[in-house]
Protein backbone atom coordinates (compact mmCIF):
# COMPACT_ATOMS: atom_id res chain seq x y z
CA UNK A 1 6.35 -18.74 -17.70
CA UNK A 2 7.56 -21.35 -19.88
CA UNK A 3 9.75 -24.47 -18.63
CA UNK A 4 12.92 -22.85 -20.83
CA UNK A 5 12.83 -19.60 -19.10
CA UNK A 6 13.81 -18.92 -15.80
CA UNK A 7 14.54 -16.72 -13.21
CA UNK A 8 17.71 -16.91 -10.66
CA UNK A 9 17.55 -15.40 -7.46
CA UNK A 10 19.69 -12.99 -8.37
CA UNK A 11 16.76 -11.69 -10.54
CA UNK A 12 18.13 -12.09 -13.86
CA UNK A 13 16.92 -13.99 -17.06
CA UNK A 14 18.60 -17.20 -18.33
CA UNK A 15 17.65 -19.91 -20.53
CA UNK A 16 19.53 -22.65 -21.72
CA UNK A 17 21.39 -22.44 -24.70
CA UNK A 18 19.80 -19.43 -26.54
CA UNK A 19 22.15 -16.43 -27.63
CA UNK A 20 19.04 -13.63 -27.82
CA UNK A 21 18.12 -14.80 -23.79
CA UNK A 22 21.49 -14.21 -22.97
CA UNK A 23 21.44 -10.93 -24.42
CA UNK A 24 18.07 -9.93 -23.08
CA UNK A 25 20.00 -10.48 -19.43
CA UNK A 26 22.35 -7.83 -20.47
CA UNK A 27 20.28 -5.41 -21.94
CA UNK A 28 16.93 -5.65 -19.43
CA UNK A 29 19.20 -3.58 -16.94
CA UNK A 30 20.91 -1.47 -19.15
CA UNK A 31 17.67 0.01 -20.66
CA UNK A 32 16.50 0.28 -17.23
CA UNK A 33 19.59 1.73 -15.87
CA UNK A 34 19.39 4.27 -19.33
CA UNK A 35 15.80 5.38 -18.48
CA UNK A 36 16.80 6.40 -14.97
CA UNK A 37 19.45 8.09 -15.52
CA UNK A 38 17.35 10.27 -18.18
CA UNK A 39 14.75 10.20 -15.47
CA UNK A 40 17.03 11.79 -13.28
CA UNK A 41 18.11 14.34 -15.40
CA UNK A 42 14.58 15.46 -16.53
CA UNK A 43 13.56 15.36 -12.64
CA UNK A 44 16.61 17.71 -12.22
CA UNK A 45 15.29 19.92 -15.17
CA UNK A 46 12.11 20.47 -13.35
CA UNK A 47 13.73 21.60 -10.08
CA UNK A 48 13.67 18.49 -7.88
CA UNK A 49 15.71 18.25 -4.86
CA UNK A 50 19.27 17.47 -5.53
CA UNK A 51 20.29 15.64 -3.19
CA UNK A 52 17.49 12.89 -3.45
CA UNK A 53 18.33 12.86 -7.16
CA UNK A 54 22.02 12.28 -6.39
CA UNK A 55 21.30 9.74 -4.03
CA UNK A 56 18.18 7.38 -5.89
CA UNK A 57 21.04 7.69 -9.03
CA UNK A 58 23.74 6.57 -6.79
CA UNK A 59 21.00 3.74 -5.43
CA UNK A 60 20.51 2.43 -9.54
CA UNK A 61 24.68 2.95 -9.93
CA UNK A 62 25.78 0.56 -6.70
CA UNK A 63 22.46 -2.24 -7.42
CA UNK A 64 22.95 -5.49 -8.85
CA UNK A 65 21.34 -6.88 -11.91
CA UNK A 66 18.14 -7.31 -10.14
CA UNK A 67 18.03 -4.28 -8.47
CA UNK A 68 19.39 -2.34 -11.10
CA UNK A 69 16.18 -3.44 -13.11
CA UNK A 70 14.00 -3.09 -10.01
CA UNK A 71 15.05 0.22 -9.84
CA UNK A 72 14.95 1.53 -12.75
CA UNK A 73 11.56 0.40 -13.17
CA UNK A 74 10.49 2.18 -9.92
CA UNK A 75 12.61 5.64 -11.31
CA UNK A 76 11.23 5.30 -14.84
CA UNK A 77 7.11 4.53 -13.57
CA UNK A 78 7.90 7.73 -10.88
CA UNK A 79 9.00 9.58 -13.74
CA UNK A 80 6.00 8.39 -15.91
CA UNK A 81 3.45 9.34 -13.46
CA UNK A 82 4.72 12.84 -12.63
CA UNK A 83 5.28 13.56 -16.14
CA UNK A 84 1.67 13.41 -17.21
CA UNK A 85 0.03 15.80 -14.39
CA UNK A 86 -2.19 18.52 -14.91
CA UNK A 87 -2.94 20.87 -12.35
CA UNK A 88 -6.48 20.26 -11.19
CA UNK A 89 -7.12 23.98 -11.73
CA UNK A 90 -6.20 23.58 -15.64
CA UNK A 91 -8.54 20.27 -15.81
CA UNK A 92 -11.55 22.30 -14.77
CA UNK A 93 -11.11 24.80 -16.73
CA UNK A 94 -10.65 22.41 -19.96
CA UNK A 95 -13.91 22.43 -22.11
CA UNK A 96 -13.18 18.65 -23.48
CA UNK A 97 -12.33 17.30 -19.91
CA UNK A 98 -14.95 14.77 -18.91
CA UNK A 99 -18.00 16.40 -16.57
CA UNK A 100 -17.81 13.48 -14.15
CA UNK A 101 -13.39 13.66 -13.81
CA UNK A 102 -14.14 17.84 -13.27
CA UNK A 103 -16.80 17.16 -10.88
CA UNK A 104 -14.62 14.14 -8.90
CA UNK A 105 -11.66 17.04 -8.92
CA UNK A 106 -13.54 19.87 -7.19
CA UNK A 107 -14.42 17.48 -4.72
CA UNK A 108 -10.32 16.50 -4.15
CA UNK A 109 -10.03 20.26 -4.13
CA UNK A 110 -12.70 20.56 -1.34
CA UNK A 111 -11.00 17.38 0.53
CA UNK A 112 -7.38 19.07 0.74
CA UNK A 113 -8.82 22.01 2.19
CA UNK A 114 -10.87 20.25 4.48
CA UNK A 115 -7.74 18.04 5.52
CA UNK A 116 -5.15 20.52 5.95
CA UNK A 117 -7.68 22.94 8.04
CA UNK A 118 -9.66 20.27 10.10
CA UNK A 119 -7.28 17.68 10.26
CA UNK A 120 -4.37 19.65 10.60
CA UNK A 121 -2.16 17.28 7.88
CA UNK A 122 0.60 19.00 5.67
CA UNK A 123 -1.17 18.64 2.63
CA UNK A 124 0.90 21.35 0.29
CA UNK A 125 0.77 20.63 -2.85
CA UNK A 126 -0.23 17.08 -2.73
CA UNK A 127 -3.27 16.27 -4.66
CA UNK A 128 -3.19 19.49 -6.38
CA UNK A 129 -2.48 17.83 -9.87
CA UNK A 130 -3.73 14.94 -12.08
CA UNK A 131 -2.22 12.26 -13.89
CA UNK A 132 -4.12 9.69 -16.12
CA UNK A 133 -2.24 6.83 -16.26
CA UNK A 134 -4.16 5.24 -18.88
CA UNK A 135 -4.18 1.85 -16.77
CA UNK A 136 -6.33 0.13 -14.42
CA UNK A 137 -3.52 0.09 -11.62
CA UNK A 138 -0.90 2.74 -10.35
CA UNK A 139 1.66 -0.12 -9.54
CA UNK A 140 1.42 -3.94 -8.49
CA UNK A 141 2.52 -5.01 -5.49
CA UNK A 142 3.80 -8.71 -4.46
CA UNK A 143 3.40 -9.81 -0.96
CA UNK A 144 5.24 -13.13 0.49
CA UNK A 145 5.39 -15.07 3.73
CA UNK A 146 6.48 -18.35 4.65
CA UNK A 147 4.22 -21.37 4.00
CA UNK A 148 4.11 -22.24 7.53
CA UNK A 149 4.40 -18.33 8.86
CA UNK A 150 2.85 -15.16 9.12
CA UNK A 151 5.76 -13.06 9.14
CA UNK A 152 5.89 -11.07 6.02
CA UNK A 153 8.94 -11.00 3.91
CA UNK A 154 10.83 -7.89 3.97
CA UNK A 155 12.41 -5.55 1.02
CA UNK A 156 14.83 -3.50 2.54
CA UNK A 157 16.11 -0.26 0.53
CA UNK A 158 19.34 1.85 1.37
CA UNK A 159 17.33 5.30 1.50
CA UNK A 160 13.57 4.25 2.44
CA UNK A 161 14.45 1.24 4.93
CA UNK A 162 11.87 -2.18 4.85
CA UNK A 163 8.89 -2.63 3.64
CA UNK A 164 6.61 -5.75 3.43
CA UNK A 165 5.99 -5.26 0.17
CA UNK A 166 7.22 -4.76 -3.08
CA UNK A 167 5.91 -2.63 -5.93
CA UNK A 168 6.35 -2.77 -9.89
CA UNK A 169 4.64 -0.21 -12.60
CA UNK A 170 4.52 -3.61 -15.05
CA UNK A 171 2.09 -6.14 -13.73
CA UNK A 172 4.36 -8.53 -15.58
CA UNK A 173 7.23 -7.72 -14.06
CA UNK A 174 5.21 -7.95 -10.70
CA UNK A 175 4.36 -11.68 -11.46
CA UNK A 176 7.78 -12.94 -12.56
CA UNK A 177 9.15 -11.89 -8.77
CA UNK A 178 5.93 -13.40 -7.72
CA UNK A 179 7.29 -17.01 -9.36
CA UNK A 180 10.06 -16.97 -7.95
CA UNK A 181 8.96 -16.99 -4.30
CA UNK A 182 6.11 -19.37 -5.76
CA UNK A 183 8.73 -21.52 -6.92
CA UNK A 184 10.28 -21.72 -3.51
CA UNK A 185 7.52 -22.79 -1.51
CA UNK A 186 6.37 -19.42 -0.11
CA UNK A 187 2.70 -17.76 -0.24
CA UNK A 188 2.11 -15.23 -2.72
CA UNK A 189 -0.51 -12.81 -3.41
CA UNK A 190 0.19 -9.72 -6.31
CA UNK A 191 -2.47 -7.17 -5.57
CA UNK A 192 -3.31 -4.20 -8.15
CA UNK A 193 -2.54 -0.89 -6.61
CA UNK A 194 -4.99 2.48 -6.45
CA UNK A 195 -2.86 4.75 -4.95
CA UNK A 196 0.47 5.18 -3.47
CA UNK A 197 2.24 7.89 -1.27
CA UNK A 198 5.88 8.85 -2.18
CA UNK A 199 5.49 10.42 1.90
CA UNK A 200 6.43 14.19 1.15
CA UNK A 201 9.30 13.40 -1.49
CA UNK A 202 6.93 14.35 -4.52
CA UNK A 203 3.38 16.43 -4.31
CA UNK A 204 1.85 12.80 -5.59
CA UNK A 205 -1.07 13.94 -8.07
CA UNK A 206 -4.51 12.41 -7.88
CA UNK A 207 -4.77 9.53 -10.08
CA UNK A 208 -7.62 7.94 -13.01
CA UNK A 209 -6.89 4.85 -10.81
CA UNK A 210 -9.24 5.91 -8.04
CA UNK A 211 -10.97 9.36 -8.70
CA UNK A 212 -14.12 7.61 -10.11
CA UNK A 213 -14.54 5.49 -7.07
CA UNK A 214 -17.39 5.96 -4.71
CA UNK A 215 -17.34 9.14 -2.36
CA UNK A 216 -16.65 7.67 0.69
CA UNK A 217 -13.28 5.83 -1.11
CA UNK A 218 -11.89 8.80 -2.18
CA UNK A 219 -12.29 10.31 0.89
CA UNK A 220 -10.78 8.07 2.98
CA UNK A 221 -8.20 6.89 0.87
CA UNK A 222 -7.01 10.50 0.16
CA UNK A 223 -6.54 11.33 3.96
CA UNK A 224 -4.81 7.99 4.56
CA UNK A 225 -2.39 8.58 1.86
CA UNK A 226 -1.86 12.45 3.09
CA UNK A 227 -1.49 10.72 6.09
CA UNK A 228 1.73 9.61 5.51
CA UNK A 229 3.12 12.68 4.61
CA UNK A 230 2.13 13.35 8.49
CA UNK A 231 4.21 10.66 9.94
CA UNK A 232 6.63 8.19 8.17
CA UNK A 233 9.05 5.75 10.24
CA UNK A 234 11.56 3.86 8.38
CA UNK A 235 11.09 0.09 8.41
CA UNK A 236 8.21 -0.11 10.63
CA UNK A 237 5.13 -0.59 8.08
CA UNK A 238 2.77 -1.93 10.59
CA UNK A 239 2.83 1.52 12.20
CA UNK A 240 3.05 3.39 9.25
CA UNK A 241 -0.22 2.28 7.85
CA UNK A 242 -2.45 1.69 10.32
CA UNK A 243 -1.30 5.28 11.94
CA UNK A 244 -2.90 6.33 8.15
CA UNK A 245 -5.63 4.18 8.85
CA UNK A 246 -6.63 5.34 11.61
CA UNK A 247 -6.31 9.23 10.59
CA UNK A 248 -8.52 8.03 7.26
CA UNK A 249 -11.41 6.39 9.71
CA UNK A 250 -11.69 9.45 11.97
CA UNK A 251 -10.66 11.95 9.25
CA UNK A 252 -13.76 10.70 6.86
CA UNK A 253 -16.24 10.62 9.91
CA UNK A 254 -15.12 14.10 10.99
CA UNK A 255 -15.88 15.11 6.68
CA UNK A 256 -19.50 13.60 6.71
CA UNK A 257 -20.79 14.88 10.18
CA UNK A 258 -19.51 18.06 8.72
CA UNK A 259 -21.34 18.07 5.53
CA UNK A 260 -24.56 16.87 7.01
CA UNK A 261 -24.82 14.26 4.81
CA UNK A 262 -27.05 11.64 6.51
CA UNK A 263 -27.51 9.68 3.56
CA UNK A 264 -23.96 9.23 2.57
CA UNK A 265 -22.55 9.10 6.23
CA UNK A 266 -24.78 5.92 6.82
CA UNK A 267 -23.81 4.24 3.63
CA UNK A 268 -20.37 5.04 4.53
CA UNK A 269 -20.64 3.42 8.19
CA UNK A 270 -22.77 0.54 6.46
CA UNK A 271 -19.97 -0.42 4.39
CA UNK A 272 -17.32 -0.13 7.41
CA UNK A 273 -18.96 -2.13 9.28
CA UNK A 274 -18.95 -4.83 7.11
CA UNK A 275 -15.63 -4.73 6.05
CA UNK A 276 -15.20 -4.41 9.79
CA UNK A 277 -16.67 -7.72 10.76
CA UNK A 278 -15.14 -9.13 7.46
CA UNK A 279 -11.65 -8.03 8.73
CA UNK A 280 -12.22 -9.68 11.99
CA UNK A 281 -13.35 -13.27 10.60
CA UNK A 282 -9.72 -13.03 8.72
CA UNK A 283 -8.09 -12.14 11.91
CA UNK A 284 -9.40 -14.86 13.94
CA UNK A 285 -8.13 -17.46 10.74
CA UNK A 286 -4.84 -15.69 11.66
CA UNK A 287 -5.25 -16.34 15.45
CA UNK A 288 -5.70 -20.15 14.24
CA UNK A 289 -3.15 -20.76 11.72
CA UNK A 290 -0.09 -18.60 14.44
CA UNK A 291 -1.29 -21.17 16.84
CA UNK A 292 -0.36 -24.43 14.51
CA UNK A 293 2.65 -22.41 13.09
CA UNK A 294 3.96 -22.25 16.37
CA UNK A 295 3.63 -25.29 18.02
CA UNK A 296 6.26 -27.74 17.94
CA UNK A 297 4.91 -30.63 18.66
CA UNK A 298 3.11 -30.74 15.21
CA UNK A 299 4.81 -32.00 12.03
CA UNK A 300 4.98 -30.28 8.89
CA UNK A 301 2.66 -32.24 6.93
CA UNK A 302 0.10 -31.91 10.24
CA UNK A 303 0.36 -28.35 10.02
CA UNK A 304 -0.01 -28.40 6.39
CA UNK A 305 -3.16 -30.03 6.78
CA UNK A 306 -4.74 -28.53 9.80
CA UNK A 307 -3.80 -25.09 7.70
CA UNK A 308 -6.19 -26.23 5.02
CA UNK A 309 -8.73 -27.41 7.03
CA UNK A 310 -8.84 -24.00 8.35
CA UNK A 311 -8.70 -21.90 5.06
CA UNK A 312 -11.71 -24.23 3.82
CA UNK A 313 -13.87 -23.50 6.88
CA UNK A 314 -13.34 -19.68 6.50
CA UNK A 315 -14.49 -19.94 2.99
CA UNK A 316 -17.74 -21.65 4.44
CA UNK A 317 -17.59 -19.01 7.63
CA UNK A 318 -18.03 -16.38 5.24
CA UNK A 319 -20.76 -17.62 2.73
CA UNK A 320 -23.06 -18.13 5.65
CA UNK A 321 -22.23 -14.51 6.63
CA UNK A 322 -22.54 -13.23 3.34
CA UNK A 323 -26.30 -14.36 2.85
CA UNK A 324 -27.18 -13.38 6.69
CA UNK A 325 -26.30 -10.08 6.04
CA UNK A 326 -27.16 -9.86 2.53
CA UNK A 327 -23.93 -8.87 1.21
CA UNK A 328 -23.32 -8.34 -2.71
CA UNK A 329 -19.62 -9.62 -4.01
CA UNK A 330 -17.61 -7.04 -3.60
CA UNK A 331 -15.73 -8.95 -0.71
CA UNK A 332 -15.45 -12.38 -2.22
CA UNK A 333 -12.32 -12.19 -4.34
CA UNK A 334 -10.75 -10.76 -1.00
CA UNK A 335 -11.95 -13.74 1.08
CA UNK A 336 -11.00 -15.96 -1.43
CA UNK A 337 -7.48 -15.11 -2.18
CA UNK A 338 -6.60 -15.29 1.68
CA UNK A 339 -3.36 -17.02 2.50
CA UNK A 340 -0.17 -16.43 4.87
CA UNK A 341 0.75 -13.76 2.60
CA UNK A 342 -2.65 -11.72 2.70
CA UNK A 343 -3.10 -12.58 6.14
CA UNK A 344 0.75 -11.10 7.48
CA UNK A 345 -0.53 -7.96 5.53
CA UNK A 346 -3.58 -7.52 7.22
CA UNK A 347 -2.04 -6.80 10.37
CA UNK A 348 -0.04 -4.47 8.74
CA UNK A 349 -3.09 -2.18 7.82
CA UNK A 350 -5.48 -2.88 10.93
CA UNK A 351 -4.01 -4.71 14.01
CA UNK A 352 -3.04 -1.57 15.89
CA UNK A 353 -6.11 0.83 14.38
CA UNK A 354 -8.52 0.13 17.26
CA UNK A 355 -5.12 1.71 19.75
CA UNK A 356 -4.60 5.04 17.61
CA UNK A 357 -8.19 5.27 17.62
CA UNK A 358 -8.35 4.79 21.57
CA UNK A 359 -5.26 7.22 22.06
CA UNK A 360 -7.16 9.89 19.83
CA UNK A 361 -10.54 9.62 21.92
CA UNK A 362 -8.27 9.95 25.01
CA UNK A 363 -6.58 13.24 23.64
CA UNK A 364 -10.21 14.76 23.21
CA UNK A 365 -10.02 14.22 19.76
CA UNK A 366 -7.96 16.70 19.52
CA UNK A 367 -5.61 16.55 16.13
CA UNK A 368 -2.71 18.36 18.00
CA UNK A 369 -2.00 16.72 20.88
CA UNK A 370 -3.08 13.29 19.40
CA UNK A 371 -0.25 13.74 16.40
CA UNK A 372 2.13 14.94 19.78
CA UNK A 373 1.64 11.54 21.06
CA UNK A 374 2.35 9.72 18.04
CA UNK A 375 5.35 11.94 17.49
CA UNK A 376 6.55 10.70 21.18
CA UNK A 377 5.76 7.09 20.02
CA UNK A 378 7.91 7.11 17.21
CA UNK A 379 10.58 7.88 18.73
CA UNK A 380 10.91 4.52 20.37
CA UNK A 381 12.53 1.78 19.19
CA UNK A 382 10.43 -0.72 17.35
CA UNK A 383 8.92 -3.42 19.45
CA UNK A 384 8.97 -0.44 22.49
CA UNK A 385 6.58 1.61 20.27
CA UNK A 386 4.07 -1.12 19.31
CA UNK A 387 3.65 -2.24 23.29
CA UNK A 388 3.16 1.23 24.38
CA UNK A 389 0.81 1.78 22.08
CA UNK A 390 -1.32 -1.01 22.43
CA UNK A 391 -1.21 -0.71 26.33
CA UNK A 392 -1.31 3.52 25.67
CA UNK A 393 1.40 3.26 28.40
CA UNK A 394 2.87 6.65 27.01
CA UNK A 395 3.61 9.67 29.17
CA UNK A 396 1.65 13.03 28.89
């Protein structure tokens, strides 16, 4: 960004002196806000819900000038990505489509069955379509926390409720929020997105993003995101996504013992493992850092330092685990890129994994009356859910 453009926290563009800036912060939103209402009207065309139409349009009508933008981003990259699927049945059947994209889609197809029958999630007709996107990414999503805390920085939205995170079709558009916070002090990290779940609003279509990843990817991150559709509690992502975790760890161990795959199901578990052990270096750096953050007796600039101190030894920590266990570098971008920000989202995805996968060994594995015990759990509040689960102090 250069030093004569800025952005207020109200979101929108100024800089000083110059008429065409001036008019760009009039028209950003109103080409946004134009797109979404087409959006809307093409989404109504194809026989979407109504009343979730009505009420996203009514979202865009009541926002500001940053959420109007932000919005009709979201509406227009929605609309985008639904707009170019292909049912997976047409793709197979098209002589030009690529051998390796027809053989990745009979192997979704074969997933989805295997998830709605052994798994018992409500696939319908998730998955069922395809969508190249013609870009690396689905979306981009910015994550922020305080410099001197690990609580993440919440979006909150009228219809979906919070989220740690916020998510932009422009990578861009993505980093210009990402200043912002940058600007103010905060740790930031903007993280290229696979694969999303709209939770049961839309059948999301499988994307070019991920279908060429490796076996054991797709697998997993297909039941996680099908996952959602299972279970969704407003404002509480920490449950949300490690509830799909969890049902993606057991759900893709459950798909290779089935297949009989040795050779697979030990690369699989090889790979796990070390992003296992990974995860649990960065959690212990998070352990560290809470306990400076919250002590009072230290001063700002002592945390400050004692908070780099400890982000340069996990950088060592890691190298020396790295060429113990002969690890390629895959991981090292992750590693590297660790900060508040990364670290308050981690615990979003795996803190309370190890618990769901306790409470579904105690159920027998049994899908049923595992997803009956989450159901019971989600129906207290918050911080009631979270200690009941990690104690499993939850009533037959």
């Amino acid at each position: 960004m250069s030093d004569c453009s800025v952005r207020s926290s109200s979101g929108c563009f100024q800089q000083g002196g110059s008429r065409i800036a001036v008019n760009r912060t009039l028209i950003y939103p109103v080409r946004q806000l134009t797109l979404a209402v087409i959006g809307f009207r093409v989404l109504e065309l194809l026989g979407f819900d109504m009343k979730l139409i009505s009420a996203l349009l009514c979202l865009v009508l009541c926002s500001g000038c940053s959420s109007t933008a932000f919005y009709g981003q979201a509406v227009a990259g929605q609309l985008d990505l639904l707009m170019k699927r292909q049912s997976i049945d047409s793709v197979l059947q098209d002589p030009d489509a690529a051998p390796a994209v027809k053989a990745r889609l009979a192997l979704v197809q074969q997933i989805r069955v295997f998830a709605r029958d052994n798994l018992h999630l409500p696939v319908g007709q998730a998955y069922s379509s395809y969508s190249d996107l013609e870009r690396p990414f689905a979306l981009w999503n910015i994550y922020v926390a305080p410099e001197l805390s690990l609580e993440s920085h919440q979006w909150c939205y009228p219809i979906a409720g919070c989220f740690s995170y916020r998510g932009f079709f422009d990578e861009s558009s993505a980093h210009r929020d990402a200043q912002v916070f940058l600007d103010q002090g905060y740790d930031v990290k903007v993280g290229g997105i696979l694969a999303y779940s709209t939770v049961g609003w839309f059948d999301d279509p499988v994307l070019n993003t991920f279908l060429l990843k490796s076996e054991p990817y797709l697998v997993k991150l297909l039941i996680h995101e099908i996952a959602h559709r299972k279970m969704y509690i407003k404002s509480d992502t920490q449950f949300n996504e490690n509830f799909a975790t969890a049902v993606a760890l057991l759900g893709s161990e459950q798909w290779y013992r089935q297949r009989e795959n040795e050779r697979l199901y030990k690369a699989y578990k090889e790979r796990l493992n070390t992003q296992q052990e990974i995860t649990e270096l960065l959690l212990g750096v998070r352990q560290q850092l809470n306990a400076i953050y919250i002590d009072d007796v230290l001063s700002v600039e002592e945390k400050r330092s004692r908070k780099n101190k400890i982000l340069q030894s996990l950088q060592q920590s890691y190298q020396r685990k790295k060429i113990q266990r002969g690890w390629d570098n895959r991981y090292d971008q992750w590693v590297a890129s660790t900060n508040n920000a990364t670290l308050a989202n981690l615990v979003n995805y795996e803190a309370l994994v190890p618990h769901f996968i306790r409470l579904f060994r105690e159920c027998g594995n049994d899908w049923a009356l595992f997803f009956q015990r989450v159901a019971a759990l989600s129906k207290l509040p918050r911080r009631q859910r979270h200690a009941a689960l990690s104690s499993n102090d939850l009533e037959e």
